[in-house]
Protein backbone atom coordinates (compact mmCIF):
# COMPACT_ATOMS: atom_id res chain seq x y z
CA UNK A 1 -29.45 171.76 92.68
CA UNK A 2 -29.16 170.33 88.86
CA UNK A 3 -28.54 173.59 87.31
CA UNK A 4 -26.10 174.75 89.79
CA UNK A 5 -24.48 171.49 89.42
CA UNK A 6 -24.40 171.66 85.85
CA UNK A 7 -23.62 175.68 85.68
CA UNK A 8 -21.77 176.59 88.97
CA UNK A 9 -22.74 180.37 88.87
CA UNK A 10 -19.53 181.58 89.99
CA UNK A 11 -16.18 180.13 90.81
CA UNK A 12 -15.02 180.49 94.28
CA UNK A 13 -10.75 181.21 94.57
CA UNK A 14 -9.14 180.17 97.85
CA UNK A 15 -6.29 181.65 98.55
CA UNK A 16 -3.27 179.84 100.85
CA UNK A 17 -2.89 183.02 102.85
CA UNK A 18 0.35 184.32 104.60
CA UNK A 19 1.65 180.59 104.70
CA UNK A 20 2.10 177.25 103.16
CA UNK A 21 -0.46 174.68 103.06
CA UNK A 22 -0.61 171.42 102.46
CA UNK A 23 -3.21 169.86 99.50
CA UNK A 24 -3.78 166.03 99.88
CA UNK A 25 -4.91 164.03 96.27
CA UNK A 26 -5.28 161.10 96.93
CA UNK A 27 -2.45 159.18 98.23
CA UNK A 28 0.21 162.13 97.44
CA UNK A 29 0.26 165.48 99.77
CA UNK A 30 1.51 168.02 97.91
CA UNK A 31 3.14 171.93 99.42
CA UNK A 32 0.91 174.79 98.07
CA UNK A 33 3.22 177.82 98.44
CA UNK A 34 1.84 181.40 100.53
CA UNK A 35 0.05 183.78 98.77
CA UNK A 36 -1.24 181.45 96.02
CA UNK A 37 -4.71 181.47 94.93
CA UNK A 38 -6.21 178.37 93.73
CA UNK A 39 -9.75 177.82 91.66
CA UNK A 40 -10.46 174.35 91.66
CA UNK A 41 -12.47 173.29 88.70
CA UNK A 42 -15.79 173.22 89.71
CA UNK A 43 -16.82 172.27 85.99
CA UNK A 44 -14.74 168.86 86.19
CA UNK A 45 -16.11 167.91 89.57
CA UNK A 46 -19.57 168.63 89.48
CA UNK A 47 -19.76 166.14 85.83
CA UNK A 48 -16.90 163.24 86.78
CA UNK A 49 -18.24 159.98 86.31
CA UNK A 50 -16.73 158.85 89.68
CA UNK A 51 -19.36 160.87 91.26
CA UNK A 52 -23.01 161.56 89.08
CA UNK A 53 -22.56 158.16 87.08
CA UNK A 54 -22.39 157.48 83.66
CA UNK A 55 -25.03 160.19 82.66
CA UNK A 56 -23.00 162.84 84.50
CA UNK A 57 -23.27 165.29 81.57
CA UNK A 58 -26.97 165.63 81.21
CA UNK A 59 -29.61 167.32 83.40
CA UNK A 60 -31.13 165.17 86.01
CA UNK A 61 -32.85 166.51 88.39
CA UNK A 62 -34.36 163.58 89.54
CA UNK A 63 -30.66 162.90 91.24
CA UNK A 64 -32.07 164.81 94.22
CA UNK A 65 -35.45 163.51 94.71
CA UNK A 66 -36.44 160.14 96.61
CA UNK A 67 -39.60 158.92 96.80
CA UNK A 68 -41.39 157.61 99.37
CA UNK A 69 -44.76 156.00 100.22
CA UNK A 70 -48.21 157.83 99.46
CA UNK A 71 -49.11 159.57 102.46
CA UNK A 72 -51.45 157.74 104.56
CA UNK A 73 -54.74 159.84 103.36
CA UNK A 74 -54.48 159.53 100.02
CA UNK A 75 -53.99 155.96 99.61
CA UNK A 76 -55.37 154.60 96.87
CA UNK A 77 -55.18 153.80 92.97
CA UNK A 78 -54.92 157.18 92.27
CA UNK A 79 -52.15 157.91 95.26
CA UNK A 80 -48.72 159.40 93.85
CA UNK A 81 -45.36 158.87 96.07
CA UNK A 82 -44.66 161.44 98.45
CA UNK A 83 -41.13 162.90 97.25
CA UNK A 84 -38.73 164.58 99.27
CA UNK A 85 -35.70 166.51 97.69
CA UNK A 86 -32.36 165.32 98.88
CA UNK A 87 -30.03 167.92 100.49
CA UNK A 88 -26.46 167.39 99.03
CA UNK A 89 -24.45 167.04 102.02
CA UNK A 90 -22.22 169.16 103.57
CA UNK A 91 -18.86 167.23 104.04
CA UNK A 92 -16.66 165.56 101.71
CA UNK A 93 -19.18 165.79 98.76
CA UNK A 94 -18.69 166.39 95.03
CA UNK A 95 -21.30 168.88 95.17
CA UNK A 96 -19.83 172.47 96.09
CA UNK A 97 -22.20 174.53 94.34
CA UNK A 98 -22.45 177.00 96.88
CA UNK A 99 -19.74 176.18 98.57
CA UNK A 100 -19.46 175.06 102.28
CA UNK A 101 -18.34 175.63 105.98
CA UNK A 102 -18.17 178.94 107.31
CA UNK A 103 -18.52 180.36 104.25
CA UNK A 104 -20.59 179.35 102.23
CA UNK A 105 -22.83 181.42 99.74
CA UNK A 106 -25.15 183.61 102.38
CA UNK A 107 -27.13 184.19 99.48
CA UNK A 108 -28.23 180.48 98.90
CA UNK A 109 -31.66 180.03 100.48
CA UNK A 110 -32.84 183.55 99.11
CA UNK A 111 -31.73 182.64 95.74
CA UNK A 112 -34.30 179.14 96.22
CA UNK A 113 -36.96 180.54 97.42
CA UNK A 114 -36.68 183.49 95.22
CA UNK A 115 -36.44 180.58 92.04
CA UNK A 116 -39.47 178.79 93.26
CA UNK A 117 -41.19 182.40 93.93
CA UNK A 118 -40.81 183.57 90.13
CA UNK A 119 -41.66 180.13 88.85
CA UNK A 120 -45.28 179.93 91.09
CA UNK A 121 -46.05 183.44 89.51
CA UNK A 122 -45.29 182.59 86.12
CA UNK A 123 -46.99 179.02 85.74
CA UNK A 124 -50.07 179.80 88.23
CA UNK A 125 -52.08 181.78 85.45
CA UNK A 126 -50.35 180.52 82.61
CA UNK A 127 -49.27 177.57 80.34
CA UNK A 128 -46.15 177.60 78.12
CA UNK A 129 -45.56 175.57 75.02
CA UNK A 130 -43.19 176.05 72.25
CA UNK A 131 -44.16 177.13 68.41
CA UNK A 132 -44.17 174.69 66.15
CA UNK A 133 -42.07 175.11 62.83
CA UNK A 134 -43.65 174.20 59.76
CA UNK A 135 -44.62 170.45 59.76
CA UNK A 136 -43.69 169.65 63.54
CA UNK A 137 -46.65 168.34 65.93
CA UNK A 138 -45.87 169.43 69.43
CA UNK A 139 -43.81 166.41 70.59
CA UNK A 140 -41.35 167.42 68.20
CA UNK A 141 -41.24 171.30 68.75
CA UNK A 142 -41.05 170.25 72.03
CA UNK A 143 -37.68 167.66 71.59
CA UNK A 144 -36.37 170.49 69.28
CA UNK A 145 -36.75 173.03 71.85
CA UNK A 146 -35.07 170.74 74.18
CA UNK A 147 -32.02 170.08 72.02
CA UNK A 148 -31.94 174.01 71.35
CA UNK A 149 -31.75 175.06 75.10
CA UNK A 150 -28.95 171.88 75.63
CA UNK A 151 -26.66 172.92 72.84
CA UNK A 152 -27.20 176.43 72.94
CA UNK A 153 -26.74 177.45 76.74
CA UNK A 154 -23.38 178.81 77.70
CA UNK A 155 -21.30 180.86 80.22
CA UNK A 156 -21.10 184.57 79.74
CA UNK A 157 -20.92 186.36 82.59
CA UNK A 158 -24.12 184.50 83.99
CA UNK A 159 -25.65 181.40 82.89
CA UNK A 160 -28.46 182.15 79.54
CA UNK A 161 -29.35 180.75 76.04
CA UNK A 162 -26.67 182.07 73.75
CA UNK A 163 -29.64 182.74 71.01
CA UNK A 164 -32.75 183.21 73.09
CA UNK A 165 -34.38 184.17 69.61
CA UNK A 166 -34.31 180.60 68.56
CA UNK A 167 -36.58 179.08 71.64
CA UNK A 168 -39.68 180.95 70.62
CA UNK A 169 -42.41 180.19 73.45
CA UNK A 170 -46.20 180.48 73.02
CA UNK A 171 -47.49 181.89 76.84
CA UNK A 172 -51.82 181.27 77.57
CA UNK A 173 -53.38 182.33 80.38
CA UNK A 174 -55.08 179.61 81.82
């Protein structure tokens, strides 16, 4: 849900149809003539303060995980929580990444499963690390690489590293 909150894949227009509708923000109603088309800025919504806190700008995904107790057969010292991921929910949220209602994206729970798929069958037989430049232990290729894929990821006609070139990754099998 982070990266689709972060990088809405596609904006969704809504058009007012053969008549008038009405738009309430906030305290004020305001007239949205027929035939208008209107793409709300999913951008602004999905990173306002009001909603994802003060960090609203940075990837999270721990925003939709809770964690619970161990479960009861592996208690122990070396017993992890169980965590669970939190379903954004469906009315009145500041979360539209695949929109809602009636119509929302058919295309959602493939496109999951489909993530989690690729990412099993990559990471099962092997381990990824980035290169180190010249002088840089691991911890810091690693914080560099990080930096790289935050300041160098962008919108073109689908979410991707703007200079893939620049994130060299070292792949073992495992």
């Amino acid at each position: 849900f982070e990266t689709v909150r972060l990088y809405t894949a596609v904006a969704i227009a809504k058009s007012t149809g053969s008549r008038a509708r009405s738009l309430k923000l906030g305290a004020d109603t305001v007239m949205v003539p027929k035939n208008t088309v209107v793409i709300p800025n999913y951008s602004a919504l999905h990173t306002h303060p009001r909603y994802w806190g003060c960090n609203s700008v940075d990837f999270e995904p721990s925003r939709w995980i809770t964690s619970g107790s161990p479960a009861p057969a592996t208690k122990g010292p070396s017993a992890h929580p169980v965590e669970h991921l939190k379903e954004p929910p469906t009315r009145n949220s500041p979360f539209v990444g695949w929109s809602g209602g009636a119509r929302s994206c058919p295309g959602q729970k493939f496109a999951q499963v489909e993530f989690v798929g690729v990412l099993v069958g990559l990471f099962r037989d092997f381990k990824v690390k980035p290169v180190p430049l010249k002088g840089e232990d691991d911890g810091m290729a690693r914080a560099r690489l990080l930096e790289q894929i935050r300041m160098d990821t962008g919108m073109r006609l689908l979410l991707q590293m703007l200079h893939p070139e620049k994130a060299v990754l070292e792949w073992r099998r495992r």
